[in-house]
N, C-alpha and C. Protein backbone atom coordinates (compact mmCIF):
# COMPACT_ATOMS: atom_id res chain seq x y z
N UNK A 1 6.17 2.28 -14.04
CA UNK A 1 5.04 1.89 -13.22
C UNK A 1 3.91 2.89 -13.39
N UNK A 2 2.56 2.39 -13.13
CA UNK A 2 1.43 3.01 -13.19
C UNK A 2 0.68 3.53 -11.93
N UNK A 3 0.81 4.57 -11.67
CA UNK A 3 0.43 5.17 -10.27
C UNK A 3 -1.58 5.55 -10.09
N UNK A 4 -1.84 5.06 -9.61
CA UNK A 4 -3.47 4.89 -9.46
C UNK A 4 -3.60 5.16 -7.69
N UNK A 5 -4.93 6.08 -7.13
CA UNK A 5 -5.47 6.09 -6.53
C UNK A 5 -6.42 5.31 -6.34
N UNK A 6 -6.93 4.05 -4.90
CA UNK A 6 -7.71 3.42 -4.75
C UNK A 6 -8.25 4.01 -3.84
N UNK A 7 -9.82 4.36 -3.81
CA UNK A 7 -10.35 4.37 -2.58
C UNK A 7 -11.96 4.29 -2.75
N UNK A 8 -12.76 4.45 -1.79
CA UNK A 8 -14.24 4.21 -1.34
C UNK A 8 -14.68 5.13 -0.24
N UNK A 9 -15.60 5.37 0.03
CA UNK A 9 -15.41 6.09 1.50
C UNK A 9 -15.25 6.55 2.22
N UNK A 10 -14.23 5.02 2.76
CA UNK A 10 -13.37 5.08 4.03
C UNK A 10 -12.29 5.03 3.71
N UNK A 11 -11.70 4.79 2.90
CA UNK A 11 -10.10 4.63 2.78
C UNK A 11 -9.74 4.88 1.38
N UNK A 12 -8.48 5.69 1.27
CA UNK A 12 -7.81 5.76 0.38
C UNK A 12 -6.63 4.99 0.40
N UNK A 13 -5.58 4.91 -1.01
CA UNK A 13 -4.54 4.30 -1.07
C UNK A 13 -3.90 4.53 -2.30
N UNK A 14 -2.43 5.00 -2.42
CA UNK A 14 -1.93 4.91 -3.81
C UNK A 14 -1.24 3.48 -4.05
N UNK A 15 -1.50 2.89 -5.65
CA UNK A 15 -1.15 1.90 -5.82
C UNK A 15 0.03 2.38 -7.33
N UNK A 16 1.03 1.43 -6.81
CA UNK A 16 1.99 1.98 -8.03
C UNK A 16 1.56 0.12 -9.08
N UNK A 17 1.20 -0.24 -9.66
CA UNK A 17 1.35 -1.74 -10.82
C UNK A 17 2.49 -1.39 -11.70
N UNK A 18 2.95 -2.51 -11.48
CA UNK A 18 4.28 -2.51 -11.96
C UNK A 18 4.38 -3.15 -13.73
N UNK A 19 5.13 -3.70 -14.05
CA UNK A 19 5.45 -4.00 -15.58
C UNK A 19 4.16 -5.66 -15.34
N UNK A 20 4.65 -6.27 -14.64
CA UNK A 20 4.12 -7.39 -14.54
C UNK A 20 2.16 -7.20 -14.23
N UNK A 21 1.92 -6.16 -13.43
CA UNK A 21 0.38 -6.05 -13.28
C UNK A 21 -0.07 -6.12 -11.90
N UNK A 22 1.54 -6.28 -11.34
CA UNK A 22 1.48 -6.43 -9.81
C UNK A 22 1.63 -5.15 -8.90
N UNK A 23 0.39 -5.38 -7.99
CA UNK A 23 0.18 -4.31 -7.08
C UNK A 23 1.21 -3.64 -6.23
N UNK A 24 1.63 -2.21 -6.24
CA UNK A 24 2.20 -2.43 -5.23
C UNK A 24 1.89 -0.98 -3.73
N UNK A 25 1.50 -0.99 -2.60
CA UNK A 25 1.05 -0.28 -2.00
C UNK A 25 1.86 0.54 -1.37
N UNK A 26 1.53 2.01 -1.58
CA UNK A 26 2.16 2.83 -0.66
C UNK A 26 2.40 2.74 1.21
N UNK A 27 3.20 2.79 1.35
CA UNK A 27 3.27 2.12 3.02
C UNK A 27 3.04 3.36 3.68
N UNK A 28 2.99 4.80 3.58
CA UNK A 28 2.63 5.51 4.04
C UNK A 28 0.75 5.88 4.60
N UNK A 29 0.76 5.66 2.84
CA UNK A 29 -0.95 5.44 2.99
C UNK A 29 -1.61 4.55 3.87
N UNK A 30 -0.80 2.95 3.54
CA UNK A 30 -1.16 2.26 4.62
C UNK A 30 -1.19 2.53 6.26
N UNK A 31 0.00 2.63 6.52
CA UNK A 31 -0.07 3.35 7.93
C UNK A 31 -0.73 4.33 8.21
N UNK A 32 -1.22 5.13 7.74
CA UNK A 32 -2.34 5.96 7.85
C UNK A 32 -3.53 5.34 7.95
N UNK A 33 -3.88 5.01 7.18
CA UNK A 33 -5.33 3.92 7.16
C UNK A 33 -4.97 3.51 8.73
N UNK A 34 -4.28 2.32 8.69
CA UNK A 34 -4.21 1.31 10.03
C UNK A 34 -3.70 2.21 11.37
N UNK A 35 -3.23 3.60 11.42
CA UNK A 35 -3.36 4.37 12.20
C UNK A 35 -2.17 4.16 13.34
N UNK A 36 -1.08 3.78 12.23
CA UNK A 36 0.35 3.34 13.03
C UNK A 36 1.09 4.43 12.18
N UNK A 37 1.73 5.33 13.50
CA UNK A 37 2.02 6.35 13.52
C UNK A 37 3.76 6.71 12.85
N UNK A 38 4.16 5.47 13.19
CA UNK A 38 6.13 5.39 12.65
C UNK A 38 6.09 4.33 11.76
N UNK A 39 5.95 4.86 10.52
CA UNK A 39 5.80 3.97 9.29
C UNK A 39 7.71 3.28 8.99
N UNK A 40 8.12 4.33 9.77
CA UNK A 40 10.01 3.38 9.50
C UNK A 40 10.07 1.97 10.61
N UNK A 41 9.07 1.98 11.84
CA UNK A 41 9.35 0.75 12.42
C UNK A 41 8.67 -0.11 11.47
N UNK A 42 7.48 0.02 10.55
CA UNK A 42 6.53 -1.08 9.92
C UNK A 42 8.04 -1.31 8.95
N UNK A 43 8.40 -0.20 8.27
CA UNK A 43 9.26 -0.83 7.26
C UNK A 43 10.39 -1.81 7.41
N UNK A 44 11.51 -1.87 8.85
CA UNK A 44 11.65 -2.20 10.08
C UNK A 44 11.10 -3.86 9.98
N UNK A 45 10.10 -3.77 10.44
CA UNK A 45 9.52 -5.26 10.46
C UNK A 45 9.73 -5.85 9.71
N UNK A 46 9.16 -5.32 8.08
CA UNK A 46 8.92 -5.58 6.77
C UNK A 46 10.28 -6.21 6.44
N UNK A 47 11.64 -5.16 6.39
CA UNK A 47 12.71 -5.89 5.99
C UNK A 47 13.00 -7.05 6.87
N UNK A 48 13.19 -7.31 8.44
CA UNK A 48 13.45 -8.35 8.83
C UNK A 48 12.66 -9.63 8.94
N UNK A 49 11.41 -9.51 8.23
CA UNK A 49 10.17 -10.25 8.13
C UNK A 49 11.04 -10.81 6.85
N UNK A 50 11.03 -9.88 5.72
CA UNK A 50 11.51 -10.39 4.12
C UNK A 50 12.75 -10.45 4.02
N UNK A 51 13.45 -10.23 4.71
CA UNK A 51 14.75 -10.01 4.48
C UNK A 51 14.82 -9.17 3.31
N UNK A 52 14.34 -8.70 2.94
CA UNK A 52 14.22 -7.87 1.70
C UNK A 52 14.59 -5.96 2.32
N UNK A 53 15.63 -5.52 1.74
CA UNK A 53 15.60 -4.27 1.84
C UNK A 53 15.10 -3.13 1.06
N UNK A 54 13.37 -3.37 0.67
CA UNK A 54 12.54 -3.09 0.34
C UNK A 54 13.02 -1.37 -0.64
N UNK A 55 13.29 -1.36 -1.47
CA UNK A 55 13.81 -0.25 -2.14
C UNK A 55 12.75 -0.31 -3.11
N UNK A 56 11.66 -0.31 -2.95
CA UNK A 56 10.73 0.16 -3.83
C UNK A 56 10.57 1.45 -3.96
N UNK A 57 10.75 2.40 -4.58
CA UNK A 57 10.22 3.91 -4.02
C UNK A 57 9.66 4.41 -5.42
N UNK A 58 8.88 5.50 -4.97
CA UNK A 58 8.21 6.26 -6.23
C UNK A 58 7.95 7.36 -6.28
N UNK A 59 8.34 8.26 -7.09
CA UNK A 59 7.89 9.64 -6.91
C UNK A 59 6.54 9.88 -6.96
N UNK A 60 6.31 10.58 -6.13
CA UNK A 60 4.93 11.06 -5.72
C UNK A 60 5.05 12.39 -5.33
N UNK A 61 3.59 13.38 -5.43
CA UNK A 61 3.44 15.02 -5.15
C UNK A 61 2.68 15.38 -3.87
N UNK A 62 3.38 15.75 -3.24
CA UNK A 62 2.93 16.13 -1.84
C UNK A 62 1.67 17.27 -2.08
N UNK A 63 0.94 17.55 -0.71
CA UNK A 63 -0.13 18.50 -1.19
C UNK A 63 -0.17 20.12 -1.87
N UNK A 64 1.11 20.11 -1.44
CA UNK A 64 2.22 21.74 -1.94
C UNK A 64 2.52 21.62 -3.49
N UNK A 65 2.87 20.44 -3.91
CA UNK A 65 2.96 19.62 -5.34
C UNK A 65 4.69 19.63 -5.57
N UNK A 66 5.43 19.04 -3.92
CA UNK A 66 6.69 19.13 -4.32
C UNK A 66 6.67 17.43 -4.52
N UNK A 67 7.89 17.03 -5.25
CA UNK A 67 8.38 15.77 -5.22
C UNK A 67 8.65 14.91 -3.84
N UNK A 68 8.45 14.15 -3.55
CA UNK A 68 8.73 12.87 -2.29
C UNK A 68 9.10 11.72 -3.32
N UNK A 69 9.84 10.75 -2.23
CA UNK A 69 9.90 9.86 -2.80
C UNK A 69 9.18 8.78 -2.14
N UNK A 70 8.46 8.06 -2.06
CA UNK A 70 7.70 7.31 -1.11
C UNK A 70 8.27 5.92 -1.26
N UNK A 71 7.63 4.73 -0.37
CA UNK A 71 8.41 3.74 -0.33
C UNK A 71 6.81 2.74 -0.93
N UNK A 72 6.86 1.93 -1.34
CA UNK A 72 5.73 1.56 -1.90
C UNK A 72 6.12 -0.20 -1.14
N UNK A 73 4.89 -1.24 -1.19
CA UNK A 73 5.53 -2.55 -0.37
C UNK A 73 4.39 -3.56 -1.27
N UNK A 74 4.96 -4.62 -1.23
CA UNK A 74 4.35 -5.47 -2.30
C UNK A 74 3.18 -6.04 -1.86
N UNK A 75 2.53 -6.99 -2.32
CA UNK A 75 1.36 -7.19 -1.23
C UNK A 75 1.50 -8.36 -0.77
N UNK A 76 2.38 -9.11 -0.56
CA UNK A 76 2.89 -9.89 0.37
C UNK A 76 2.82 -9.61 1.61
N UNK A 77 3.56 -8.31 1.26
CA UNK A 77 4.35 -7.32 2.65
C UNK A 77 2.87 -6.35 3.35
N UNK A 78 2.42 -6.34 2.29
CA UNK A 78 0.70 -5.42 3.00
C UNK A 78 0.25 -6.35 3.77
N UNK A 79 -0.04 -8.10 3.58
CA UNK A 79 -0.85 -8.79 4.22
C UNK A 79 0.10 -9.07 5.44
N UNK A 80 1.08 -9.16 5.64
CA UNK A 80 1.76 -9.01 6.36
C UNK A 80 1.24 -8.34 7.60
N UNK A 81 1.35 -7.00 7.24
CA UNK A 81 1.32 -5.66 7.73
C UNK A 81 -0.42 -5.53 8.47
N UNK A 82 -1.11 -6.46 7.46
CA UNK A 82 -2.23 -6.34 7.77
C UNK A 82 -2.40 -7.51 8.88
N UNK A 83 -1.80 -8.27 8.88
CA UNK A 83 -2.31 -9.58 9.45
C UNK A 83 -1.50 -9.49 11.37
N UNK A 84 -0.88 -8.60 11.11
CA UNK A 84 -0.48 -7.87 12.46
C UNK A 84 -0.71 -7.24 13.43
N UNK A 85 -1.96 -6.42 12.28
CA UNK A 85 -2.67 -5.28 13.24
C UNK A 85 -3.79 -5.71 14.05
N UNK A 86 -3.65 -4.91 14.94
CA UNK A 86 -5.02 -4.84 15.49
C UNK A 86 -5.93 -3.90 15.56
N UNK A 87 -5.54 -2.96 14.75
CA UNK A 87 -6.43 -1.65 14.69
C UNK A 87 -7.85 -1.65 14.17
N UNK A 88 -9.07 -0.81 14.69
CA UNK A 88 -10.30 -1.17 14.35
C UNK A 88 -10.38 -1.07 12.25
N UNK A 89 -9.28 -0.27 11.96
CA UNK A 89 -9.49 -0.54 10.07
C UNK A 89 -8.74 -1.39 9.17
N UNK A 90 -8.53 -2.19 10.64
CA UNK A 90 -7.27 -3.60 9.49
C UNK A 90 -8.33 -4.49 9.11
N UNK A 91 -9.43 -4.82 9.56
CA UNK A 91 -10.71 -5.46 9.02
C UNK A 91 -11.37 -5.14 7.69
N UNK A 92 -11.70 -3.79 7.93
CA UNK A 92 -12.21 -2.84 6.97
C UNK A 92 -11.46 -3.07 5.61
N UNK A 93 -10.03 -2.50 6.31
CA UNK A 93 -9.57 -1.81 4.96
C UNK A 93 -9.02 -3.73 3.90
N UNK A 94 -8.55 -4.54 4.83
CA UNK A 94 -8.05 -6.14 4.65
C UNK A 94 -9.32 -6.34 3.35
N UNK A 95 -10.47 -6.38 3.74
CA UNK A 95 -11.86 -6.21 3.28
C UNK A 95 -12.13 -5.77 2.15
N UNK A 96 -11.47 -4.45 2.11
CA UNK A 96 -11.61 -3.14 0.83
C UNK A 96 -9.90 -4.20 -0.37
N UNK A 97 -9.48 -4.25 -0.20
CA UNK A 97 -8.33 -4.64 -0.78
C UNK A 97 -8.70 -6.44 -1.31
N UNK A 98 -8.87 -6.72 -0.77
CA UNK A 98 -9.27 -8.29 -0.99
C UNK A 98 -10.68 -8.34 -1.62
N UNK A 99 -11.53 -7.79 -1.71
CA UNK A 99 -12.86 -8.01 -2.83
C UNK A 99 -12.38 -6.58 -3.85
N UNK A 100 -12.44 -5.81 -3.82
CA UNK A 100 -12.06 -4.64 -4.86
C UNK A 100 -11.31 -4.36 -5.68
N UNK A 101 -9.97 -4.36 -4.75
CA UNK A 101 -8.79 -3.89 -4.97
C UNK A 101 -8.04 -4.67 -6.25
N UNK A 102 -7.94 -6.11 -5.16
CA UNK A 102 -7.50 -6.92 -6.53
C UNK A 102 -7.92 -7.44 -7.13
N UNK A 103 -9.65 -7.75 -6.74
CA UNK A 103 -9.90 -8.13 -8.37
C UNK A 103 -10.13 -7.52 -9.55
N UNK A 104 -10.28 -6.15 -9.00
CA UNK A 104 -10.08 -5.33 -10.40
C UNK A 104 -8.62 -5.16 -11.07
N UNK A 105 -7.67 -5.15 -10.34
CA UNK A 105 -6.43 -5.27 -10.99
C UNK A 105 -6.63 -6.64 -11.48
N UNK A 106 -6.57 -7.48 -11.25
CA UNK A 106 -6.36 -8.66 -11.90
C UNK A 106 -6.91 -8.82 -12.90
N UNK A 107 -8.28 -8.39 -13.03
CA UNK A 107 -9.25 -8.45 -14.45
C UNK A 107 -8.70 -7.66 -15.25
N UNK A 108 -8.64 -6.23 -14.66
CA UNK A 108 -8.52 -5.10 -15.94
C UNK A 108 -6.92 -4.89 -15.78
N UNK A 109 -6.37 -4.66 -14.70
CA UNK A 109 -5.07 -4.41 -14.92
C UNK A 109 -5.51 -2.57 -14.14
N UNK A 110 -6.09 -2.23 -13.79
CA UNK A 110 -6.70 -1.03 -13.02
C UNK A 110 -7.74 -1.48 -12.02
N UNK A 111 -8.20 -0.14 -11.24
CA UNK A 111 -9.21 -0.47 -10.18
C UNK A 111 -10.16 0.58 -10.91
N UNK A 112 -11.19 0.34 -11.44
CA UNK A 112 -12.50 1.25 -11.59
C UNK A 112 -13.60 1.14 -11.09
């Protein structure tokens, strides 16, 4: 997988694209953005929403530059996530991801 930083602004986000070209979003980042504080209840939802026991994970470098493994969520599971919230940047960020996000992946296969 191909690990890319998306952001503008207001919001950041790591995106891992997978073999296929498909997005897939860090759920940490997300919950940050949307400003929901226990990213294991979103994940929580996520599996009993998908029934899916979401084992996406990816190594990623913390700000120290040790290894994590993060959990990354497809964008099924983002709109999901998004379509739940009520926080003042689920608009925003729904916004930033839906004109930007993916249509530059989709065209180029990156976000530039």
């Amino acid at each position: 997988m191909n690990l890319e930083i998306f952001k503008n602004e207001n919001f950041e986000v790591r995106v891992a694209v997978d073999e296929n070209n498909e997005p897939l979003f860090c759920l940490s980042d997300v919950c940050k953005i949307l400003e929901l504080t226990n990213a294991s209840v979103v994940k929580s939802a996520i599996i009993s929403e998908f029934d899916d026991d979401l084992s996406l994970t990816y190594p990623i470098f913390d700000s120290l530059g040790r290894e994590q493994n993060a959990t990354f969520i497809t964008e099924p599971q983002l709109y999901f996530v998004l379509m739940r919230s009520d926080k003042p940047n689920a608009k925003p960020f729904r916004m930033f991801v839906n004109k930007e996000v993916l249509p530059s992946i989709r065209k180029t296969g990156s976000y530039t």
